[in-house]
Protein backbone atom coordinates (compact mmCIF):
# COMPACT_ATOMS: atom_id res chain seq x y z
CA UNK A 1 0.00 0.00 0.00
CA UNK A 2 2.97 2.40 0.63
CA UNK A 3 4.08 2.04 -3.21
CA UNK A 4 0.29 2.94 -4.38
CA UNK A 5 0.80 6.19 -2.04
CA UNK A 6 3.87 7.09 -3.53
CA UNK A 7 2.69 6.94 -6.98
CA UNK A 8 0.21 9.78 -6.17
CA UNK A 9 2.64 11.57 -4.59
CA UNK A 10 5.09 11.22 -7.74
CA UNK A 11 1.97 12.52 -9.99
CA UNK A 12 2.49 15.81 -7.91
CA UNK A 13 5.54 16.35 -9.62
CA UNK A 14 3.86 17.11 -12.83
CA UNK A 15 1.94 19.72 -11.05
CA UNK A 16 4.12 21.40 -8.89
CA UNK A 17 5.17 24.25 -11.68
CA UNK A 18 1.33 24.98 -12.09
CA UNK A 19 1.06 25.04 -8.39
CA UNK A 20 4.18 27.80 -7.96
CA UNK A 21 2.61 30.06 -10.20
CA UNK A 22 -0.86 30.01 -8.63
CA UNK A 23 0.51 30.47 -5.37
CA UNK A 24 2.81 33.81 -6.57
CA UNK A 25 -0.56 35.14 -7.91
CA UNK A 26 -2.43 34.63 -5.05
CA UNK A 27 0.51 36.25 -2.90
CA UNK A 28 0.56 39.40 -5.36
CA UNK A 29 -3.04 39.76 -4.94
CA UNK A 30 -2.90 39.46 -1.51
CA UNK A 31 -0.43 42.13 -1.33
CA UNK A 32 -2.33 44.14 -3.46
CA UNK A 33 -5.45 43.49 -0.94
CA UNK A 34 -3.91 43.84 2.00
CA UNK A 35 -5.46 40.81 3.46
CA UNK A 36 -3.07 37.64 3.44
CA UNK A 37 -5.77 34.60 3.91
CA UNK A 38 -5.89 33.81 0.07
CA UNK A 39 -1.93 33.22 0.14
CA UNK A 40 -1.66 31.33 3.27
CA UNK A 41 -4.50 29.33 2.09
CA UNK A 42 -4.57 28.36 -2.11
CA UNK A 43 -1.48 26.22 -2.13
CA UNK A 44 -3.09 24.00 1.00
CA UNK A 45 -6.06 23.98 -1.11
CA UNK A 46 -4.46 22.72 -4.03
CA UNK A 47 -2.83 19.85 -2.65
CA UNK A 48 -5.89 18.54 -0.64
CA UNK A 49 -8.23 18.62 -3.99
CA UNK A 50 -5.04 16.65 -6.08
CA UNK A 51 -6.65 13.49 -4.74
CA UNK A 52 -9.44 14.02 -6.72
CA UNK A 53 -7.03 14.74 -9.99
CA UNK A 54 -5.33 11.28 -9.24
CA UNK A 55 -8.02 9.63 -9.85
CA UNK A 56 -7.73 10.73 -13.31
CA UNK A 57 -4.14 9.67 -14.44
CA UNK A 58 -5.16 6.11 -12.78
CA UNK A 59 -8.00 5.99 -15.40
CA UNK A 60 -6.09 7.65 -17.95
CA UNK A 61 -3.53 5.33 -17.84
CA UNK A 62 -5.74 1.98 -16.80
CA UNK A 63 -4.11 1.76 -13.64
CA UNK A 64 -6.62 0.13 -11.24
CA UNK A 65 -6.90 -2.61 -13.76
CA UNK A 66 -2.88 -3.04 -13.67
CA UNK A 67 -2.87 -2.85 -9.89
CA UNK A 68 -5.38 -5.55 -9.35
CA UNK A 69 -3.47 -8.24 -11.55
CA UNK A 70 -0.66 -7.97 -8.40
CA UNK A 71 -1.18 -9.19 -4.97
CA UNK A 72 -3.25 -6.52 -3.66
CA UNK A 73 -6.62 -6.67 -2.37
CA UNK A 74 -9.02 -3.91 -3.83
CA UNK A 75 -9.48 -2.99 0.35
CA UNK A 76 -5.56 -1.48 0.21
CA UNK A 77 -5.98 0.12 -2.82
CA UNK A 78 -9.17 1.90 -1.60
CA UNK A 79 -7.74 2.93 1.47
CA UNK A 80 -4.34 3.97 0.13
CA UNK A 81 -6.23 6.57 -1.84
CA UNK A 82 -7.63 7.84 1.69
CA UNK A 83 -4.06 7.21 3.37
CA UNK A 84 -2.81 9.83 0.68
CA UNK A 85 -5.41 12.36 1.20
CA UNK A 86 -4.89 12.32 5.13
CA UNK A 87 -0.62 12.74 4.28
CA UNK A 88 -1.81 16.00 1.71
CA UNK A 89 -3.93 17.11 4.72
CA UNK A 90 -0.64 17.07 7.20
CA UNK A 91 1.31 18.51 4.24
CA UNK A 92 -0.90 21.37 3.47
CA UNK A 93 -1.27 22.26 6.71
CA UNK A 94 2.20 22.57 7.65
CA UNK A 95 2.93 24.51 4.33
CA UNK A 96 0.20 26.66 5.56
CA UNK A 97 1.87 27.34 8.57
CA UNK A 98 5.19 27.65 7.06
CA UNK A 99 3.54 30.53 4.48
CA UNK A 100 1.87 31.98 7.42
CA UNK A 101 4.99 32.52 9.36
CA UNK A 102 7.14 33.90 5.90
CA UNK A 103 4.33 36.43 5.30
CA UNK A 104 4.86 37.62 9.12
CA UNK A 105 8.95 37.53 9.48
CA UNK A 106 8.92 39.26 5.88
CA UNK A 107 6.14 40.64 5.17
CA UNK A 108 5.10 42.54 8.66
CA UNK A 109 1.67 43.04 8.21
CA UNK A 110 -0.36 44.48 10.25
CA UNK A 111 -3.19 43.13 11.94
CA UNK A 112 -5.71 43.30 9.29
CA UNK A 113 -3.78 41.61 6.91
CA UNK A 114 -2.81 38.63 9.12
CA UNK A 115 -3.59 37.22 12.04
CA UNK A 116 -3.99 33.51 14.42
CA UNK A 117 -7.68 33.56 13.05
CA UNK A 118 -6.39 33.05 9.19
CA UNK A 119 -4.93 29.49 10.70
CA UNK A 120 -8.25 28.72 12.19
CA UNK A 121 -10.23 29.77 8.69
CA UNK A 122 -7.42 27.86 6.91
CA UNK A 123 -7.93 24.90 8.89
CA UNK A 124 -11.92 25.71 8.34
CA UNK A 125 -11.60 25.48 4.38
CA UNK A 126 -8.87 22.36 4.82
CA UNK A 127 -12.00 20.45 6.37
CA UNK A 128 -13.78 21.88 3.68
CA UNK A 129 -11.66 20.19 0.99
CA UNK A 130 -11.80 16.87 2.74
CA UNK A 131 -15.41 16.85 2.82
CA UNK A 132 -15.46 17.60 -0.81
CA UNK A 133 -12.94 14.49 -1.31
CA UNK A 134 -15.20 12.57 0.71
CA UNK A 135 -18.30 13.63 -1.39
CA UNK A 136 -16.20 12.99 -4.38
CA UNK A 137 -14.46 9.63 -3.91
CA UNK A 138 -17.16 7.37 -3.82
CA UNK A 139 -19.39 8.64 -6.59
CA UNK A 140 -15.76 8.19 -9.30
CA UNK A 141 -15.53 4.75 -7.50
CA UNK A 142 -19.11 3.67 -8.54
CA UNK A 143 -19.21 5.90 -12.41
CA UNK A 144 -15.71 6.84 -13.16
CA UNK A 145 -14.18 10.43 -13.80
CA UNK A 146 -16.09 11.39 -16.64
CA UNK A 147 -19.59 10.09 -15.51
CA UNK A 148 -19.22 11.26 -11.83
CA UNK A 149 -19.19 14.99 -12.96
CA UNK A 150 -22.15 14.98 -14.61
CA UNK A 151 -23.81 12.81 -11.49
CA UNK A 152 -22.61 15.31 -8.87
CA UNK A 153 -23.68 18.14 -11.68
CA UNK A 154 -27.42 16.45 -11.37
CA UNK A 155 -27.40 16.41 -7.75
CA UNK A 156 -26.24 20.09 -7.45
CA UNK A 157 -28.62 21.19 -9.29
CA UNK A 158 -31.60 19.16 -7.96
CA UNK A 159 -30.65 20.38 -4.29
CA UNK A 160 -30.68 23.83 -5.82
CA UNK A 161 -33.68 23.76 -7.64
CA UNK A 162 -35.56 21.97 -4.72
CA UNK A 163 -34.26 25.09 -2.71
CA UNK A 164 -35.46 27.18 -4.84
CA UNK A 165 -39.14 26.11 -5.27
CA UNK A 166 -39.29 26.10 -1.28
CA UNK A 167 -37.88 29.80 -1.10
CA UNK A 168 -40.23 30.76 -3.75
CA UNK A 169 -43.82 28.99 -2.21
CA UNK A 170 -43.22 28.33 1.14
CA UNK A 171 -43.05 30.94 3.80
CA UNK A 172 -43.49 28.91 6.60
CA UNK A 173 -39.83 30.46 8.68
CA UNK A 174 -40.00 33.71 8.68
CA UNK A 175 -35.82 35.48 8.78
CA UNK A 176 -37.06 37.58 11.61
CA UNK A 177 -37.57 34.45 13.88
CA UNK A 178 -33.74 32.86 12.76
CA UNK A 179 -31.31 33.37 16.04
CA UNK A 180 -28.84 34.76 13.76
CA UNK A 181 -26.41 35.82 16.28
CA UNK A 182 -26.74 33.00 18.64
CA UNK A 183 -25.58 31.23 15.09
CA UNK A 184 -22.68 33.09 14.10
CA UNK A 185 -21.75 32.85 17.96
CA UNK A 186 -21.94 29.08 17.92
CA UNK A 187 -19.33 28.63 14.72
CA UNK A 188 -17.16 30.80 15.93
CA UNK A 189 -16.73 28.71 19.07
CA UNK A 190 -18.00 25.78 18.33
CA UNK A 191 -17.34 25.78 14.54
CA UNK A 192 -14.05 23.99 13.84
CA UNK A 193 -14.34 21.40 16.95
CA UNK A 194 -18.25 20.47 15.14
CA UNK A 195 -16.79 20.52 11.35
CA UNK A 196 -14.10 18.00 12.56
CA UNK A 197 -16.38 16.23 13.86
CA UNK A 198 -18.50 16.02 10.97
CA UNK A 199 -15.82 15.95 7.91
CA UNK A 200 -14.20 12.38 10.88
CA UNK A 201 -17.91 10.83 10.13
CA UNK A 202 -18.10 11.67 6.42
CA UNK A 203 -14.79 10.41 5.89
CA UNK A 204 -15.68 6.97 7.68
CA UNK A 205 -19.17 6.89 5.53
CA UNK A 206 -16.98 7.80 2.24
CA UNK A 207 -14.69 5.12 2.97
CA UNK A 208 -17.16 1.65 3.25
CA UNK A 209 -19.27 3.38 0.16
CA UNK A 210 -16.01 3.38 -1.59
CA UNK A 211 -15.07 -0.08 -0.83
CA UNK A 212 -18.56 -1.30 -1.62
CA UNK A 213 -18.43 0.44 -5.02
CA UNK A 214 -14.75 -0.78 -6.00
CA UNK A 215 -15.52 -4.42 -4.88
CA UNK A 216 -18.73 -4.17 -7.59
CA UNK A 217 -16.53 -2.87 -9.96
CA UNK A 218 -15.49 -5.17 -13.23
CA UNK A 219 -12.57 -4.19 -15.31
């Protein structure tokens, strides 16, 4: 299982150019901004969605049907595709904190352009990107790279059209009675200890429909 988590890592080497020049982008227009959060927080991004562009180059190149004629059970090579997600989560996070600590020793802004709170929003949208993963894995497991977009497409735009009849002809909550405040209170205590908590059990759930897709899977 190692070796199948090295070859993703390996496939970020024909990335990593694209990667640099997003990053010095998002730095200039940070600088331009005055407000640091998109540079601490695009090249984290990037690595945690590369899972998802993995999956790609295996089908490109008909690699899950290569792996499976060697001794490794289709449980290992599910779960080394989680395995390398949770090592691009520790990775982005500590180049996060690297860029975070550059941009302050450098840099000096001041406190409107960076602060402690741009770690916990980058940690915030790092969760984020998991969850996405997590909604993501399963669904190219079961259809494939090509299918799954148009599946997730469907469902995106079901959920929003389903939101959008209810807005439209039901008034049953009214925005006066919504606790906004006690709301916005809640996240900003409660909000990255509950979104771990949440992205853990999404992650678990991803993981068995994963396996259960993969095992159906012919080749």
């Amino acid at each position: 299982m190692k070796g199948l988590i090295i070859k993703d890592i390996l496939f970020m080497k024909n990335t990593w150019k694209n990667m640099v020049l997003i990053f010095v982008g998002s730095l200039l227009l940070s600088i331009a901004l005055g407000n640091y959060l998109l540079a601490i927080c695009s090249l984290p991004l990037m690595l945690l969605t590369s899972g998802i562009n993995t999956f790609q180059t295996d089908e490109f190149y008909n690699t899950e049907s290569f792996m499976l004629s060697y001794p490794l059970s289709r449980k290992k090579i599910v779960l080394s595709k989680y395995a390398f997600t949770l090592v691009m989560l520790l990775l982005s996070t500590y180049i996060g904190c690297v860029i975070y600590f550059l941009i302050y020793f450098i840099i000096h802004p001041g406190i409107n352009g960076l602060n402690l709170d741009m770690l916990k929003h980058l940690l915030m949208l790092e969760l984020a990107g998991i969850l996405v993963d997590a909604i993501f894995y399963p669904v190219i497991y079961k259809f494939g790279c090509e299918k799954s977009r148009f599946v997730l497409m469907s469902i995106v735009m079901l959920l929003l059209g389903v939101g959008s009849i209810l807005s439209v002809y039901i008034h049953v909550i009214k925005m006066d009675k919504i606790p906004l405040e006690t709301i916005i209170q809640f996240i900003d205590q409660y909000g990255l200890l509950s979104l771990s908590l949440f992205v853990s059990v999404s992650v678990v759930l991803s993981y068995v429909l994963s396996l259960l897709a993969f095992r159906h899977k012919d080749y």
